[in-house]
Protein backbone atom coordinates (compact mmCIF):
# COMPACT_ATOMS: atom_id res chain seq x y z
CA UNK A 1 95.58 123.30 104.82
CA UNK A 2 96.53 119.25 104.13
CA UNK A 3 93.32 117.13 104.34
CA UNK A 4 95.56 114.82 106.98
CA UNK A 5 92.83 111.97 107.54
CA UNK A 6 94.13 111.01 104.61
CA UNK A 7 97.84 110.74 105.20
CA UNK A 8 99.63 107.40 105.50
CA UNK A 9 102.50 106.04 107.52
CA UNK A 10 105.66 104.56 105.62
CA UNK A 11 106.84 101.00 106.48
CA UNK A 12 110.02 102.47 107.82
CA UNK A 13 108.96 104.77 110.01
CA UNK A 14 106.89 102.75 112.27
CA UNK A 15 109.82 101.71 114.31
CA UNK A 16 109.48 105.33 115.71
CA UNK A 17 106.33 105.79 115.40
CA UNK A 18 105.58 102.89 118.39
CA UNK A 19 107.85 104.15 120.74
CA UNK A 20 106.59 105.25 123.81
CA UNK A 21 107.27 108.34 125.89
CA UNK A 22 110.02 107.94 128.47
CA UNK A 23 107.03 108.61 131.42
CA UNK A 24 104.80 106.61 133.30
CA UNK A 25 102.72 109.77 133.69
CA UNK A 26 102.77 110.03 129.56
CA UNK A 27 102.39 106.38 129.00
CA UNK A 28 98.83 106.46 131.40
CA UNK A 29 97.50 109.82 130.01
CA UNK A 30 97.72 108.46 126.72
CA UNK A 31 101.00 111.31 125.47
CA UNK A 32 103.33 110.15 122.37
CA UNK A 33 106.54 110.48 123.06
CA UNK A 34 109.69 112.54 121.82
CA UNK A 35 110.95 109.79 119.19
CA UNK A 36 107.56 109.18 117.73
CA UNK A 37 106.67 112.86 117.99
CA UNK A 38 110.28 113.50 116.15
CA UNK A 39 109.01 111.01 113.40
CA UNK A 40 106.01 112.44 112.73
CA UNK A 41 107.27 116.21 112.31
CA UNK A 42 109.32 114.74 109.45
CA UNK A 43 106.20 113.50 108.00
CA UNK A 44 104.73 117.14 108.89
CA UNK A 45 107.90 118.76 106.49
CA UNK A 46 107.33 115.61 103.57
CA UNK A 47 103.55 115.98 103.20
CA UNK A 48 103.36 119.77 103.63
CA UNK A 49 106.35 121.14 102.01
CA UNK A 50 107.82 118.22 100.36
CA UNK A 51 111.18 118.25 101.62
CA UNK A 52 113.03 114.77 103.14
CA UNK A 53 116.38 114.52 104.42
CA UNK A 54 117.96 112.31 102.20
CA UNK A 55 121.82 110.90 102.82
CA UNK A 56 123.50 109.39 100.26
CA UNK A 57 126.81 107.83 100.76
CA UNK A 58 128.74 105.05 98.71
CA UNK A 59 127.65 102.02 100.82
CA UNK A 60 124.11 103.25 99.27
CA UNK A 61 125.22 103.17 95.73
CA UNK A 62 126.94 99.64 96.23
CA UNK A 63 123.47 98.15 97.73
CA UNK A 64 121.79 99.82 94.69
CA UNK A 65 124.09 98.48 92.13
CA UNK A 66 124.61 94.63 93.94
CA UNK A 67 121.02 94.57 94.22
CA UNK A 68 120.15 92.00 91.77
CA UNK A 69 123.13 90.20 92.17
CA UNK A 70 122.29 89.76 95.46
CA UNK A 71 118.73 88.42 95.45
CA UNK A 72 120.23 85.61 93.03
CA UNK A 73 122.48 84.88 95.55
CA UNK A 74 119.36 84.47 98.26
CA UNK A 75 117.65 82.39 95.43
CA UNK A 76 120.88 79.92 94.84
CA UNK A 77 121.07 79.72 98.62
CA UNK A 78 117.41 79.31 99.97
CA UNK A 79 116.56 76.84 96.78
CA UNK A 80 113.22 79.37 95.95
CA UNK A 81 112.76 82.02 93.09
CA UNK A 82 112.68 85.41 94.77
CA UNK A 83 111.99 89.09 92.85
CA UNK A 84 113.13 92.38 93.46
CA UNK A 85 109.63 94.35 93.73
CA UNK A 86 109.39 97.81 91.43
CA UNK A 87 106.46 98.89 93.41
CA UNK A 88 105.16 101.46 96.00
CA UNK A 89 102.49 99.73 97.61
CA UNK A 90 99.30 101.34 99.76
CA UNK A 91 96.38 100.36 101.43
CA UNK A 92 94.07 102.55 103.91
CA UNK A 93 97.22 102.87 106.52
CA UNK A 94 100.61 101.65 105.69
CA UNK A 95 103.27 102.82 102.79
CA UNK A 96 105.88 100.49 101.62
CA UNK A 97 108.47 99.17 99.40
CA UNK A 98 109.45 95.48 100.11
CA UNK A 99 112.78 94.87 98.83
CA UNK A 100 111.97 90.98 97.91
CA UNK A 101 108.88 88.73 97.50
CA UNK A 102 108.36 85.00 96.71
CA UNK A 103 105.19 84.00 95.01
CA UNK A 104 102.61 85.14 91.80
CA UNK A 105 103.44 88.75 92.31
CA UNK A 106 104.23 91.50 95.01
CA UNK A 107 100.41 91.75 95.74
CA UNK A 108 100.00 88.22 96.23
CA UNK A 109 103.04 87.39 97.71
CA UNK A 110 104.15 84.09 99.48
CA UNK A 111 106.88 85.78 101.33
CA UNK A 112 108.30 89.76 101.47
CA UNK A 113 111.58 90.83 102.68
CA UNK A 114 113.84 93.59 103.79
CA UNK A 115 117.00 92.79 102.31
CA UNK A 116 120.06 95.13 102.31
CA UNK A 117 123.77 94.42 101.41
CA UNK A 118 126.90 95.23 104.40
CA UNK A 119 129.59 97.54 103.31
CA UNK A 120 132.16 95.59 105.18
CA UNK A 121 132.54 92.38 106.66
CA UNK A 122 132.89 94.29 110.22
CA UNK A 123 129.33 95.06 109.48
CA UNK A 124 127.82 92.16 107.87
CA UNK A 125 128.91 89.61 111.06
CA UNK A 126 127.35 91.35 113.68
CA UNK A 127 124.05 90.42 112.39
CA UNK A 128 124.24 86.71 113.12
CA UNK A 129 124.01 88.08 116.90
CA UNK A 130 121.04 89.99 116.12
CA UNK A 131 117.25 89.67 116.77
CA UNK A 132 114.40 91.73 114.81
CA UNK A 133 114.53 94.55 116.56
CA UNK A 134 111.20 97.44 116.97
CA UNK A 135 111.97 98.80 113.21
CA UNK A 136 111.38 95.69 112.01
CA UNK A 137 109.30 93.87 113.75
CA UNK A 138 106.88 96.68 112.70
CA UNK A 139 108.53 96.92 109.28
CA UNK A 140 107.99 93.36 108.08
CA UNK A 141 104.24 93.41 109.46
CA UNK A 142 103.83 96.28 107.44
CA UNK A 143 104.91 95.02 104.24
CA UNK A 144 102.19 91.22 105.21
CA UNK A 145 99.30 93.68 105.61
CA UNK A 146 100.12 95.50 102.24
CA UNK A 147 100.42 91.98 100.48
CA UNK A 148 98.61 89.07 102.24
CA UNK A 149 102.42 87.34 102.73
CA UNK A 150 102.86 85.29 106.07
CA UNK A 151 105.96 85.32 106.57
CA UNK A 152 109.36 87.53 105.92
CA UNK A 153 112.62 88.48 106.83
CA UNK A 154 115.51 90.59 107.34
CA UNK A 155 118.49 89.75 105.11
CA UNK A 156 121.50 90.89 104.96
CA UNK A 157 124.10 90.24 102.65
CA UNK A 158 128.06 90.36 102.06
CA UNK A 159 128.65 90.94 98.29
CA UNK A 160 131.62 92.42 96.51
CA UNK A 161 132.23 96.64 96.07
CA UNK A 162 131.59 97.12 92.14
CA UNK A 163 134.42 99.00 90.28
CA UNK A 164 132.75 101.75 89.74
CA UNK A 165 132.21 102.25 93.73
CA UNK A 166 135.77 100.97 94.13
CA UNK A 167 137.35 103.44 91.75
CA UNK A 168 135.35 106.20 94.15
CA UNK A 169 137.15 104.91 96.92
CA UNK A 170 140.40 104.60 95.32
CA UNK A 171 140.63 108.25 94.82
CA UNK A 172 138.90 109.00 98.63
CA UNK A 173 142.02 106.96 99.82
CA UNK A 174 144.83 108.96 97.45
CA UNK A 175 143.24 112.28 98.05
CA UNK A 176 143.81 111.26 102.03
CA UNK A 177 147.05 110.50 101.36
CA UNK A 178 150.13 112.91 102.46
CA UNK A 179 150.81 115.38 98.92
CA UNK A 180 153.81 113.26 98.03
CA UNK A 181 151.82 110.29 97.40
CA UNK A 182 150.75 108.84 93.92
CA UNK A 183 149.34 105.96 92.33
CA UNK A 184 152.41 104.64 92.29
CA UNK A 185 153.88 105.32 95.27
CA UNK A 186 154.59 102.18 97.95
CA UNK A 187 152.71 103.58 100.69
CA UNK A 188 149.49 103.55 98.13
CA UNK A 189 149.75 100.28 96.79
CA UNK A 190 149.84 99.24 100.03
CA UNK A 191 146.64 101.20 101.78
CA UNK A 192 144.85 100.23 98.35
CA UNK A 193 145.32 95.90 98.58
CA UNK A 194 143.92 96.67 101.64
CA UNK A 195 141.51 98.72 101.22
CA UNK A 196 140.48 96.19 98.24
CA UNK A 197 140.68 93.16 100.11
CA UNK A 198 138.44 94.98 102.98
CA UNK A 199 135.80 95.84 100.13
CA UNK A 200 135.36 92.13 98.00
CA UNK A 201 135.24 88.43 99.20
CA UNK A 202 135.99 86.38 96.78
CA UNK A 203 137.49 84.00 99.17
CA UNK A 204 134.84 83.56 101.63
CA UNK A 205 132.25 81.37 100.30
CA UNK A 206 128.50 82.72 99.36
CA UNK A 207 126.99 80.13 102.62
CA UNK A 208 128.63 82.54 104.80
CA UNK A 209 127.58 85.74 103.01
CA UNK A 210 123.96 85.80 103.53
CA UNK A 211 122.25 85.82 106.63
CA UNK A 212 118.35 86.01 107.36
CA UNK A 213 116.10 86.85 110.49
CA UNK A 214 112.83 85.37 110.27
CA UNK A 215 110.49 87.46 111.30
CA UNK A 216 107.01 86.16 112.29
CA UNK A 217 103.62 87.55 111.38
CA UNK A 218 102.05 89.48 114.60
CA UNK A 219 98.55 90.46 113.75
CA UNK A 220 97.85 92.16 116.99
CA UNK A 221 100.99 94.18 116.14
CA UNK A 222 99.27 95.34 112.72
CA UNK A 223 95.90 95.76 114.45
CA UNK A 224 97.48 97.91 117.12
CA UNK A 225 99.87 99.86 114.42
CA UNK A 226 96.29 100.81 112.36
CA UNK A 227 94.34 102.30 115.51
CA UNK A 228 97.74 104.58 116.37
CA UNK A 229 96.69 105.95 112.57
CA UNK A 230 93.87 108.11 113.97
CA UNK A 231 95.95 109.77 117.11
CA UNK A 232 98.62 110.37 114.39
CA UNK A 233 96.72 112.22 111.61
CA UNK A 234 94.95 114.34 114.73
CA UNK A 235 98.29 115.20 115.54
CA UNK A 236 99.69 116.22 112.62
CA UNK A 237 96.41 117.86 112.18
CA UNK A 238 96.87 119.76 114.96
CA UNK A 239 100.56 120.59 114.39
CA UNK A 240 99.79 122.56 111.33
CA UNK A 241 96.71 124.51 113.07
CA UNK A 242 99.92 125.33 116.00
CA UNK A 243 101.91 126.51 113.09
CA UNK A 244 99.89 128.29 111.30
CA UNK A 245 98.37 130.45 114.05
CA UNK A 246 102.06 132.17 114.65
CA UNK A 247 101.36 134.87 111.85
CA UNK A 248 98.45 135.35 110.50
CA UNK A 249 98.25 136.06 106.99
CA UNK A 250 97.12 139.30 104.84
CA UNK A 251 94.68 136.92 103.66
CA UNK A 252 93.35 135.59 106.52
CA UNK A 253 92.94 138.79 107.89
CA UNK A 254 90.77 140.21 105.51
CA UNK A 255 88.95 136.99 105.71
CA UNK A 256 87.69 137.84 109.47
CA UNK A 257 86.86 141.52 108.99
């Protein structure tokens, strides 16, 4: 059986993990609820049998590959030297991998951030109408207790599709095409200028391609995430004692005669 007193709880997954049941009943007698129940059976499958659901898709490989790019942008833009961090960090409670930090290094950061890059302009906008929602609110105050940073924020950035990603979506677009269509058939030329102009923004000016949520430092938040760490080990403790008892094992059985 996993020793779970000593499991910890991933930056990202704390959004879920502090949701409440639905319930006023639940809420008094102290119940977690179905999303932060749901949360923690994925941790259940990672820890146990080390298997994650991971998507890939190409607005993944473009953040990947813009990466860099982007946090020079950020610098340019907010006049300070930021870093892309290479490192898992851990203390007694909390996971995490901050995307950005200002300062000596990631462990005595100035600053952390969460910073991701938009596919699309139709989903980069929308952000300037947004507030720091549960996920990162929780997050951000994650990543300050793993470094000592005060401050942080989301950013989000617009940058161009790299040809390689492009040339992926070229052949997406063709392949959707009717079979009559090639390369160099009207009807493609014109889906793909499109498609291209949709995907790079080399007219809109890099001011209006970044855009950053402060999010402030909450220590009762952090205080309040580390004494849900008991209750969620128990649980998962628990969990694998429910699954376990379905069958009982050759083993087991001989073990009790």
């Amino acid at each position: 059986m996993i020793d779970w007193n000593k499991v910890k709880f991933r930056a990202s997954s704390w959004g879920n993990l502090m949701t409440e049941p639905k319930s006023a009943e639940d809420k008094k007698a102290g119940r977690l609820g179905d999303t932060c129940k749901g949360e923690l059976i994925k941790i259940y499958n990672l820890v146990k049998y080390g298997r994650r659901k991971d998507i890939v898709t190409a607005a993944m490989d473009k953040g990947k590959l813009v990466e860099i790019e982007s946090i020079e942008m950020y610098g340019r833009l907010e006049g300070v030297e930021y870093f892309k961090n290479d490192y898992e960090l851990e203390n007694e409670w909390f996971t995490g991998h901050p995307d950005v930090y200002s300062g000596i290094d990631v462990y005595n950061a100035d600053t952390v951030d969460d910073m991701k890059n938009s596919w699309e302009l139709d989903s980069f906008t929308p952000w300037l109408e947004q507030k720091p929602d549960k996920s990162g609110l929780c997050q951000l105050n994650c990543y300050y207790d793993l470094t000592g940073a005060k401050s942080g924020a989301l950013v989000r950035a617009l940058m161009d599709c790299p040809d390689s990603v492009l040339l992926g979506e070229k052949y997406k677009l063709l392949y959707s095409m009717p079979d009559s269509a090639t390369e160099e058939s009207v009807e493609f030329k014109k889906a793909w200028a499109e498609l291209q102009r949709n995907l790079t923004f080399p007219d809109i000016p890099e001011q209006e391609r970044l855009i950053k949520i402060p999010v402030e430092r909450d220590d009762e938040l952090i205080e309040k995430m580390k004494s849900k760490v008991p209750i969620f080990r128990q649980w998962l403790s628990d969990f694998e004692k429910k699954h376990l008892s379905l069958y009982k094992t050759k083993e087991w059985v001989k073990s009790t005669m």
